[in-house]
N, C-alpha and C. Protein backbone atom coordinates (compact mmCIF):
# COMPACT_ATOMS: atom_id res chain seq x y z
N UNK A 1 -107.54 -48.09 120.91
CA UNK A 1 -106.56 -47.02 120.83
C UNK A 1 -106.11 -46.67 122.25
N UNK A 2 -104.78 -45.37 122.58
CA UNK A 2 -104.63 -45.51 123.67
C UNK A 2 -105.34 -44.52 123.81
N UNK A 3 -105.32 -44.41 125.58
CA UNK A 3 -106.00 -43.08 126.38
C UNK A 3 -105.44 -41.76 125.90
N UNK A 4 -105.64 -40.82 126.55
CA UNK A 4 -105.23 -39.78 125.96
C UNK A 4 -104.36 -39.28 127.88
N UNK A 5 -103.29 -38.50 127.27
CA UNK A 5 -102.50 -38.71 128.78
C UNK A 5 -102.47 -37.08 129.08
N UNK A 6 -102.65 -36.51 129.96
CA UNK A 6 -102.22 -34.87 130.19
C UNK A 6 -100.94 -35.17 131.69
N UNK A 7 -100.33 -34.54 131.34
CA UNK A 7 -98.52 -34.22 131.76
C UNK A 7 -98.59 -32.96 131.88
N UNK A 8 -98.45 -32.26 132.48
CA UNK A 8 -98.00 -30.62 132.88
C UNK A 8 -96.60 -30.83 132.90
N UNK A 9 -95.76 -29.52 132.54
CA UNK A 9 -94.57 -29.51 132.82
C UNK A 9 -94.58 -29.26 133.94
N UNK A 10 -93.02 -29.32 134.70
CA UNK A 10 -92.63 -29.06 136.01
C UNK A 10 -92.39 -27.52 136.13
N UNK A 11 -92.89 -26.95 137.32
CA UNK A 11 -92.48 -25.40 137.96
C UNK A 11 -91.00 -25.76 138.06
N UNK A 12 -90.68 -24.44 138.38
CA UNK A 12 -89.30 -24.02 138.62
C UNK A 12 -88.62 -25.11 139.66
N UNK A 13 -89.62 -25.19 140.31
CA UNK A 13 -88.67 -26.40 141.43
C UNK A 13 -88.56 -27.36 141.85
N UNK A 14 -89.07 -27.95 140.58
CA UNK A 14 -89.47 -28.94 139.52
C UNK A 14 -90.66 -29.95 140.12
N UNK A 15 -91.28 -29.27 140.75
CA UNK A 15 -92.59 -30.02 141.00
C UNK A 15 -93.90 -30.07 139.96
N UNK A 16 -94.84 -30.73 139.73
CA UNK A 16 -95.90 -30.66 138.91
C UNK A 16 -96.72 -29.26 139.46
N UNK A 17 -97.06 -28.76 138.12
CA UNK A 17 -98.29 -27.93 138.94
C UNK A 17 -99.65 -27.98 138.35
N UNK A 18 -99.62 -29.44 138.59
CA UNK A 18 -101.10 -30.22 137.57
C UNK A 18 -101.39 -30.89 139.35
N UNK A 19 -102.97 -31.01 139.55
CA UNK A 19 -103.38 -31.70 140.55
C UNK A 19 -103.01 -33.01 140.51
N UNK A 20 -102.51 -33.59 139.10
CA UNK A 20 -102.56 -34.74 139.38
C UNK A 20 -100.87 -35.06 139.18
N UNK A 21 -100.16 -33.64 139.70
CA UNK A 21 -98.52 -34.39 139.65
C UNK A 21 -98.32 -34.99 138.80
N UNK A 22 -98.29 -34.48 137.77
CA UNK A 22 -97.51 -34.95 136.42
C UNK A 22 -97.43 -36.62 136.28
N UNK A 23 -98.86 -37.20 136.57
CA UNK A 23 -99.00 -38.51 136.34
C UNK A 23 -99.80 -39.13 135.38
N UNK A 24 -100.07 -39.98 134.95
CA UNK A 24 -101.19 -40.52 134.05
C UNK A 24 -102.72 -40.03 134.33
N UNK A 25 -103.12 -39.57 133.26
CA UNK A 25 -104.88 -39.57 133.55
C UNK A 25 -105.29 -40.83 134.16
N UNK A 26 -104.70 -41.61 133.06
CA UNK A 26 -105.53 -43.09 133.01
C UNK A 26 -105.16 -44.07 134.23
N UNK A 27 -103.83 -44.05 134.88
CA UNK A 27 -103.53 -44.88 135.94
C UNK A 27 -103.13 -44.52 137.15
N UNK A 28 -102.66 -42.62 136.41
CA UNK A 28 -102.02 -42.23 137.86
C UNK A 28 -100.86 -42.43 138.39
N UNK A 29 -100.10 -43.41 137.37
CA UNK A 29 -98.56 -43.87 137.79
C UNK A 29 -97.74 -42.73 136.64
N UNK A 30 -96.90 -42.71 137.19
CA UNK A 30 -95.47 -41.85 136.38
C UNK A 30 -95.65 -42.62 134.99
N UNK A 31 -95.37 -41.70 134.14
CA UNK A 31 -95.40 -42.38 132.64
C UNK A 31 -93.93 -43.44 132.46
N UNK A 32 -93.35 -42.92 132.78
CA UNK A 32 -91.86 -44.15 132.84
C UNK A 32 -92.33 -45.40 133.40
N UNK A 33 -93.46 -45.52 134.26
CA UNK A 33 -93.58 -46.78 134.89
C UNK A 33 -94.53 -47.56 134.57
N UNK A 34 -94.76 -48.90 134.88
CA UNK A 34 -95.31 -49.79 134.21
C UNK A 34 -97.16 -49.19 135.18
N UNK A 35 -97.83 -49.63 134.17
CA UNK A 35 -99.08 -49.31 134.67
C UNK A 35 -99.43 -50.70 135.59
N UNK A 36 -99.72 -50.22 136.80
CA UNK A 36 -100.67 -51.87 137.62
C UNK A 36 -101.86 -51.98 137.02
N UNK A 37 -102.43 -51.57 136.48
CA UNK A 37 -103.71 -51.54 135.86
C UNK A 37 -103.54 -52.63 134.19
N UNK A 38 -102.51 -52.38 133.57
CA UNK A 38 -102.01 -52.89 132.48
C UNK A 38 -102.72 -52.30 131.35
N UNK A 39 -102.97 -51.43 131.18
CA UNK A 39 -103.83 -50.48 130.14
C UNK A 39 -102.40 -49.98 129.19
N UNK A 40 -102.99 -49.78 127.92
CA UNK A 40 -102.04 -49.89 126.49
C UNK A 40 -100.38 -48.99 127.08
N UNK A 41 -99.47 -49.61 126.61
CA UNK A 41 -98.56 -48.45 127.47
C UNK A 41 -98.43 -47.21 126.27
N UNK A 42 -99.29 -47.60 125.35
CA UNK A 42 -99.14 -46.12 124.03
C UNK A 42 -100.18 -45.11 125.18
N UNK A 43 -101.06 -44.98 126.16
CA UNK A 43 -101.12 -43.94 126.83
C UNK A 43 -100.64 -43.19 128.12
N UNK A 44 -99.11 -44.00 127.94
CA UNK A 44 -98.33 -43.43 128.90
C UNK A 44 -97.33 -42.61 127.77
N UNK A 45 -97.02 -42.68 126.63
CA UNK A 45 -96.24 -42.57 125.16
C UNK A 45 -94.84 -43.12 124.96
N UNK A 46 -94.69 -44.37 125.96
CA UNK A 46 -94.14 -45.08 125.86
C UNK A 46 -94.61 -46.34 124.97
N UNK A 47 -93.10 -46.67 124.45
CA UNK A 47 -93.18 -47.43 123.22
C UNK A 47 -93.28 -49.34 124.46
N UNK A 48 -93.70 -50.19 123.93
CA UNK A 48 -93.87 -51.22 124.47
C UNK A 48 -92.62 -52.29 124.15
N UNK A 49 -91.77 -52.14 125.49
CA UNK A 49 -90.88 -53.15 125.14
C UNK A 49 -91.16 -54.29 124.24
N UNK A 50 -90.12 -55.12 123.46
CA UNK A 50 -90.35 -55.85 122.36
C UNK A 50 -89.79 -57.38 123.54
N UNK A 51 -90.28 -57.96 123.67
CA UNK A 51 -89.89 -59.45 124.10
C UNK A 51 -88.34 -60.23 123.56
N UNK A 52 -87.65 -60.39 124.20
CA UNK A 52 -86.58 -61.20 123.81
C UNK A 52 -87.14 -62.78 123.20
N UNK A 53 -86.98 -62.82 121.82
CA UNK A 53 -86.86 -64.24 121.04
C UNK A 53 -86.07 -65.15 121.34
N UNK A 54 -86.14 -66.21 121.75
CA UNK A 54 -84.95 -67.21 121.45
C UNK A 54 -84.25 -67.73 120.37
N UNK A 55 -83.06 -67.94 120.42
CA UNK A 55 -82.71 -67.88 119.35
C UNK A 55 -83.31 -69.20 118.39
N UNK A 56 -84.40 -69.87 118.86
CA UNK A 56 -84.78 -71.38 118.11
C UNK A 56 -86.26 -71.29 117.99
N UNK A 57 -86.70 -69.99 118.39
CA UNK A 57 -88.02 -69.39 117.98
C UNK A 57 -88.52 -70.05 116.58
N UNK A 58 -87.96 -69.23 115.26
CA UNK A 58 -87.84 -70.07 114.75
C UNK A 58 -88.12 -71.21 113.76
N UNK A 59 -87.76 -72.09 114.56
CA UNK A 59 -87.71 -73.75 114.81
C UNK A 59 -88.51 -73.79 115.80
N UNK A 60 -88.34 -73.40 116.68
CA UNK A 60 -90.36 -73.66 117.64
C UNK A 60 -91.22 -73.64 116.93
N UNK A 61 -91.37 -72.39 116.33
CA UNK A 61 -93.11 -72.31 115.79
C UNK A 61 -93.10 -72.60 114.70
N UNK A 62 -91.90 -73.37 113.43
CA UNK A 62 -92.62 -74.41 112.67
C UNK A 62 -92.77 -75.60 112.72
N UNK A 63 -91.87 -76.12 113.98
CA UNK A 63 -92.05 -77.50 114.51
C UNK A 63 -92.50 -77.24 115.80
N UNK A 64 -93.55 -77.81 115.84
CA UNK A 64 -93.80 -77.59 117.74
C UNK A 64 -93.09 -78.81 118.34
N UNK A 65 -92.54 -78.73 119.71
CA UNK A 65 -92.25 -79.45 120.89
C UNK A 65 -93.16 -80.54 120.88
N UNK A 66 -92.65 -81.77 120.40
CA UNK A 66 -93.30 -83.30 120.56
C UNK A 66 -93.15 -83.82 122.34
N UNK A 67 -94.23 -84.00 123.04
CA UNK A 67 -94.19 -84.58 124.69
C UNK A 67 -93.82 -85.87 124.29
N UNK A 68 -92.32 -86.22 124.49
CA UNK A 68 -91.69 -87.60 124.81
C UNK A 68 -90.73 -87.81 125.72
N UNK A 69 -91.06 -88.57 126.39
CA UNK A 69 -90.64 -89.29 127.69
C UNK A 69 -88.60 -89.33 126.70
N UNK A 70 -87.88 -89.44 128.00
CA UNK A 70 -86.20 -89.34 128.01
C UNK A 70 -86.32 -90.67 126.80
N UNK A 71 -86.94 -91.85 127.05
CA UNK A 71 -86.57 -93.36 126.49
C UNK A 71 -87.17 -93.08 125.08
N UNK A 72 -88.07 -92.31 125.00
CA UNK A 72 -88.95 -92.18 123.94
C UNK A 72 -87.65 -91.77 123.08
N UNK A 73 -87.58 -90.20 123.36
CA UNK A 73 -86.64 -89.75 122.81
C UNK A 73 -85.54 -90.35 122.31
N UNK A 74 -84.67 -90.97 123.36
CA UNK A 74 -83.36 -91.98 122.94
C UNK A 74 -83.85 -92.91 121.63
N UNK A 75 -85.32 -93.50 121.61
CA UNK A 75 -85.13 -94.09 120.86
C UNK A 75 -85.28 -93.40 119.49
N UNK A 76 -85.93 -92.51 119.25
CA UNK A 76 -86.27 -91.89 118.28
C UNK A 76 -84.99 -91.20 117.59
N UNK A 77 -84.17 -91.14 118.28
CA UNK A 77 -82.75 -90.52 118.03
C UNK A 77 -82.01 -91.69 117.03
N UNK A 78 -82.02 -92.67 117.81
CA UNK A 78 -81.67 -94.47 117.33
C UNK A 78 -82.34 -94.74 115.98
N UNK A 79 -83.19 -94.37 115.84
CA UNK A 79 -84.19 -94.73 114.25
C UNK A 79 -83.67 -93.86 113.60
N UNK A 80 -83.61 -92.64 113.69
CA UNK A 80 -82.64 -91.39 112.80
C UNK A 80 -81.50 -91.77 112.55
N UNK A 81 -80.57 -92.46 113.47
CA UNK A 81 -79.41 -92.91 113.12
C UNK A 81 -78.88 -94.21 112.20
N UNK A 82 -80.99 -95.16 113.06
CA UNK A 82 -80.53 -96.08 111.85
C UNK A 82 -81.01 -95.95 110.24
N UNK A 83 -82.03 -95.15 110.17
CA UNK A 83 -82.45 -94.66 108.88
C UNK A 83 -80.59 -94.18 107.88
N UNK A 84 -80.44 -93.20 108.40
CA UNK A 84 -79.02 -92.68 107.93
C UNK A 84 -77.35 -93.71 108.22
N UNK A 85 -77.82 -94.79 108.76
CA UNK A 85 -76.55 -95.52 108.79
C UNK A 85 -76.96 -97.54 108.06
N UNK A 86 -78.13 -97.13 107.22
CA UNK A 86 -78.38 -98.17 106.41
C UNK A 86 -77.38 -98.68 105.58
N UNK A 87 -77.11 -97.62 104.50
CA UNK A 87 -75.74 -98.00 103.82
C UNK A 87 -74.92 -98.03 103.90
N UNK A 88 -74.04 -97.88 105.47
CA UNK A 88 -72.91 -98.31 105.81
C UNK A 88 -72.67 -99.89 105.66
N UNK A 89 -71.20 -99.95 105.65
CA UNK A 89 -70.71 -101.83 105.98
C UNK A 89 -71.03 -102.07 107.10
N UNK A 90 -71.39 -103.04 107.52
CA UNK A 90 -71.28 -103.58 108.95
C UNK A 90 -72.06 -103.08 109.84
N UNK A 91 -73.42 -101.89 109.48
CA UNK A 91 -73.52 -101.26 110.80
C UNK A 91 -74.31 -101.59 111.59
N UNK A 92 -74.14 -101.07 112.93
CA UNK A 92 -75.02 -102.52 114.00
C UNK A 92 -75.25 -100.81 115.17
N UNK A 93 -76.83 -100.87 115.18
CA UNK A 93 -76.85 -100.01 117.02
C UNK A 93 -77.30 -100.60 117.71
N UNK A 94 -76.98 -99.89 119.43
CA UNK A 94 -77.71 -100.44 120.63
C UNK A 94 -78.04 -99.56 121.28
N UNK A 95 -79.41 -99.89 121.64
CA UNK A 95 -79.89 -98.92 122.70
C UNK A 95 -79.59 -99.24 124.03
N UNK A 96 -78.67 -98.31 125.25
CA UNK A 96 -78.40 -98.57 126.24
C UNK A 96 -77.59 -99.30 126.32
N UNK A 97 -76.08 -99.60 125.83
CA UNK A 97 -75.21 -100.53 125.90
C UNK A 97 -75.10 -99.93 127.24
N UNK A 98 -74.45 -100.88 127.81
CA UNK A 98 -73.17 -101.27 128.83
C UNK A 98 -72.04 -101.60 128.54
N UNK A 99 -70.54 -100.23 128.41
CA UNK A 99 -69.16 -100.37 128.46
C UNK A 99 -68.60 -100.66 129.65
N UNK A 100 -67.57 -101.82 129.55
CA UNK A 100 -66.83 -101.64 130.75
C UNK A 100 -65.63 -101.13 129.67
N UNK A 101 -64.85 -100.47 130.77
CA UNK A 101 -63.86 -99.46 130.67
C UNK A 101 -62.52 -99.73 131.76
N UNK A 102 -62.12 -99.06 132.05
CA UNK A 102 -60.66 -99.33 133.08
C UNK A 102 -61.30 -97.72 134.32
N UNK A 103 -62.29 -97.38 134.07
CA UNK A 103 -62.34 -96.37 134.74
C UNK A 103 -63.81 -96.55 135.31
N UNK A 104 -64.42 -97.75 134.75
CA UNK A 104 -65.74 -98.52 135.27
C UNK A 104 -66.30 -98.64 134.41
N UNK A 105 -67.94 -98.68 134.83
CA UNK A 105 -69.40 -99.30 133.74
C UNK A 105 -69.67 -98.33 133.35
N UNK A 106 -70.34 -97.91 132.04
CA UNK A 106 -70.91 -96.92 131.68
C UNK A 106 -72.13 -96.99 130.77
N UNK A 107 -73.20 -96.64 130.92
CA UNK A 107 -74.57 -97.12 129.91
C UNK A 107 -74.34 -95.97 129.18
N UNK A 108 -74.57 -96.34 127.79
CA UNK A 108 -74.35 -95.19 126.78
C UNK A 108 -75.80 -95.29 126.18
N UNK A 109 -76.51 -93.97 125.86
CA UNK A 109 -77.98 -93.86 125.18
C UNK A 109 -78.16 -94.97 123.68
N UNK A 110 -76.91 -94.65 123.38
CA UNK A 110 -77.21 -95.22 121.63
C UNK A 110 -75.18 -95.33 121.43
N UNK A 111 -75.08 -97.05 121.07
CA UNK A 111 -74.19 -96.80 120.56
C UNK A 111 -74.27 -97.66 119.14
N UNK A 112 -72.97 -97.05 118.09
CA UNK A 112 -73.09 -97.41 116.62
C UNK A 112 -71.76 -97.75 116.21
N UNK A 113 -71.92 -98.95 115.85
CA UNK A 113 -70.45 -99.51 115.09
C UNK A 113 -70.66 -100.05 113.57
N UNK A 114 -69.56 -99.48 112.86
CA UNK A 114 -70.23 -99.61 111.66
C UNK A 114 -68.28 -100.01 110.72
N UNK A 115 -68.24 -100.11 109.48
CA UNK A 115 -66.68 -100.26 109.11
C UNK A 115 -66.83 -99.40 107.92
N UNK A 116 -65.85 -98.66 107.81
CA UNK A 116 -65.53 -97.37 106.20
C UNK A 116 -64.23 -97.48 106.53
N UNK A 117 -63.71 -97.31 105.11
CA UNK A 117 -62.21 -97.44 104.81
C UNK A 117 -61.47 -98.34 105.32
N UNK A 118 -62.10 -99.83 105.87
CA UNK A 118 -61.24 -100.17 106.28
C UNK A 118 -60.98 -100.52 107.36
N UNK A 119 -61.58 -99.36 108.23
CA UNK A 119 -61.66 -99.14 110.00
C UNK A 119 -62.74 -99.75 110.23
N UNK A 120 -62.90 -100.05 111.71
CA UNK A 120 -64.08 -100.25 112.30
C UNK A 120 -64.05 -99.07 113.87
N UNK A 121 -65.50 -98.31 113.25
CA UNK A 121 -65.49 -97.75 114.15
C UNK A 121 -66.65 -97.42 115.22
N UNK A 122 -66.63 -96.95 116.57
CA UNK A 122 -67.88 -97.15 117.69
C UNK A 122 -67.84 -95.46 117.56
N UNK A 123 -69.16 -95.18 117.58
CA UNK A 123 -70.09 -93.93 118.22
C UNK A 123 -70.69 -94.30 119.40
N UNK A 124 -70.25 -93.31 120.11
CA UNK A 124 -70.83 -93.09 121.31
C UNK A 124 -72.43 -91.98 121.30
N UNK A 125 -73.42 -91.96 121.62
CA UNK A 125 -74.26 -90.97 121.34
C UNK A 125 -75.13 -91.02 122.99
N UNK A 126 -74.87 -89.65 123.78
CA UNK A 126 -75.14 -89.65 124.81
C UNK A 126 -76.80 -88.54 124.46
N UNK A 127 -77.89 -89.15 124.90
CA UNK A 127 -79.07 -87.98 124.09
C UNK A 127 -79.98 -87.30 125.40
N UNK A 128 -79.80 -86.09 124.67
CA UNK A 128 -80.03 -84.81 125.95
C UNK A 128 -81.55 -84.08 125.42
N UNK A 129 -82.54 -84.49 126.37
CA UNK A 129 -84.04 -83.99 125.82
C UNK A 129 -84.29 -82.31 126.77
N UNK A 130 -83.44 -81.67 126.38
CA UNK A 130 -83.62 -80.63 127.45
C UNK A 130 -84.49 -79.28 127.29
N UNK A 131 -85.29 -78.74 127.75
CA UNK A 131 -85.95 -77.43 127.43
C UNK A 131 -85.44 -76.35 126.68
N UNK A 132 -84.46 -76.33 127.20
CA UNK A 132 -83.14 -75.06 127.50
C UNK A 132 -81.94 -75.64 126.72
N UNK A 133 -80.99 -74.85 126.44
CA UNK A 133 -79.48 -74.95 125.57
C UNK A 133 -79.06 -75.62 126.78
N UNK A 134 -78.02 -76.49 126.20
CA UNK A 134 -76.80 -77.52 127.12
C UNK A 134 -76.52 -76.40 127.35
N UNK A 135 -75.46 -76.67 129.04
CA UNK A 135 -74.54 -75.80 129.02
C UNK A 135 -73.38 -76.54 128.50
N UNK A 136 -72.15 -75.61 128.66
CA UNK A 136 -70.72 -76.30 128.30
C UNK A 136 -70.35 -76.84 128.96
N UNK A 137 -70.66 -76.85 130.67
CA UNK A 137 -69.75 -77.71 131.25
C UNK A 137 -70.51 -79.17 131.15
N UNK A 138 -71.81 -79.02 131.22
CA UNK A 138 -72.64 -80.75 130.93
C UNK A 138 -71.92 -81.56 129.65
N UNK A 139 -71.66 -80.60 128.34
CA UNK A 139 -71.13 -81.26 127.12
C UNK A 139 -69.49 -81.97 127.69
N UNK A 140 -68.99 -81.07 128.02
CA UNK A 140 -67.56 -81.55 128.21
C UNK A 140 -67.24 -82.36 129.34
N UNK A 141 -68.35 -82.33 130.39
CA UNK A 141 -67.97 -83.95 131.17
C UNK A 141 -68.55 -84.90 130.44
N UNK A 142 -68.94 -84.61 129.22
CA UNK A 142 -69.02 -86.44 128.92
C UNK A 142 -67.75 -86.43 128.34
């Protein structure tokens, strides 16, 4: 449970007129302030800030964070894609192609060509193992 806290009100000119200056029994710091001691902040009668969640909280704690290496990952991305691109016509992936382009070489993580309706078409799949949310400008230079 918490401590028990004594606070005097302030005199007229607004000083404490408690020996102990209108501070904590228990720490001695101003009740607004965080205790150095770290003792319950219910005996300062402050409520205990609540922690900011992420928004994938979640998804954290019913899947935990698998430790795989960038290649690991890429490939594991590649098996998801080829699991789900079985019953396409034609479909073919590569891990780590090499495009040439008119603007140079480019190694792509996973690419997928496959034919529907008719078309034949290439996915590009660039795969990002990151701690943290992409930002926008990383998405939009690819």
């Amino acid at each position: 449970m918490g401590r028990a806290v004594t606070i005097d009100r302030p005199s007229e000119k607004g000083r404490s007129t408690a020996a102990a200056g209108g501070r904590c029994d228990a720490c001695r710091t101003r009740p607004q302030l965080r205790c150095k001691q770290r003792h319950d902040f219910e005996a300062h009668g402050v409520k205990r800030p609540k922690k900011k969640q992420s928004p994938t909280a979640d998804i954290e704690n019913k899947f935990p964070r698998i430790k795989l290496t960038p290649q690991q990952f890429e490939l594991q991305v590649k098996d998801l894609i080829d699991a789900s691109g079985m019953q396409i016509e034609n479909y073919k992936s590569v891990h780590r192609e090499k495009l040439v382009t008119a603007e140079g070489e480019y190694e792509i993580d996973i690419t997928a060509r496959f034919t529907a309706l008719g078309a034949h078409y290439l996915t590009l799949i660039e795969c990002k193992y990151y701690t943290h949310p992409v930002k926008r400008e990383h998405v939009q230079a690819l």
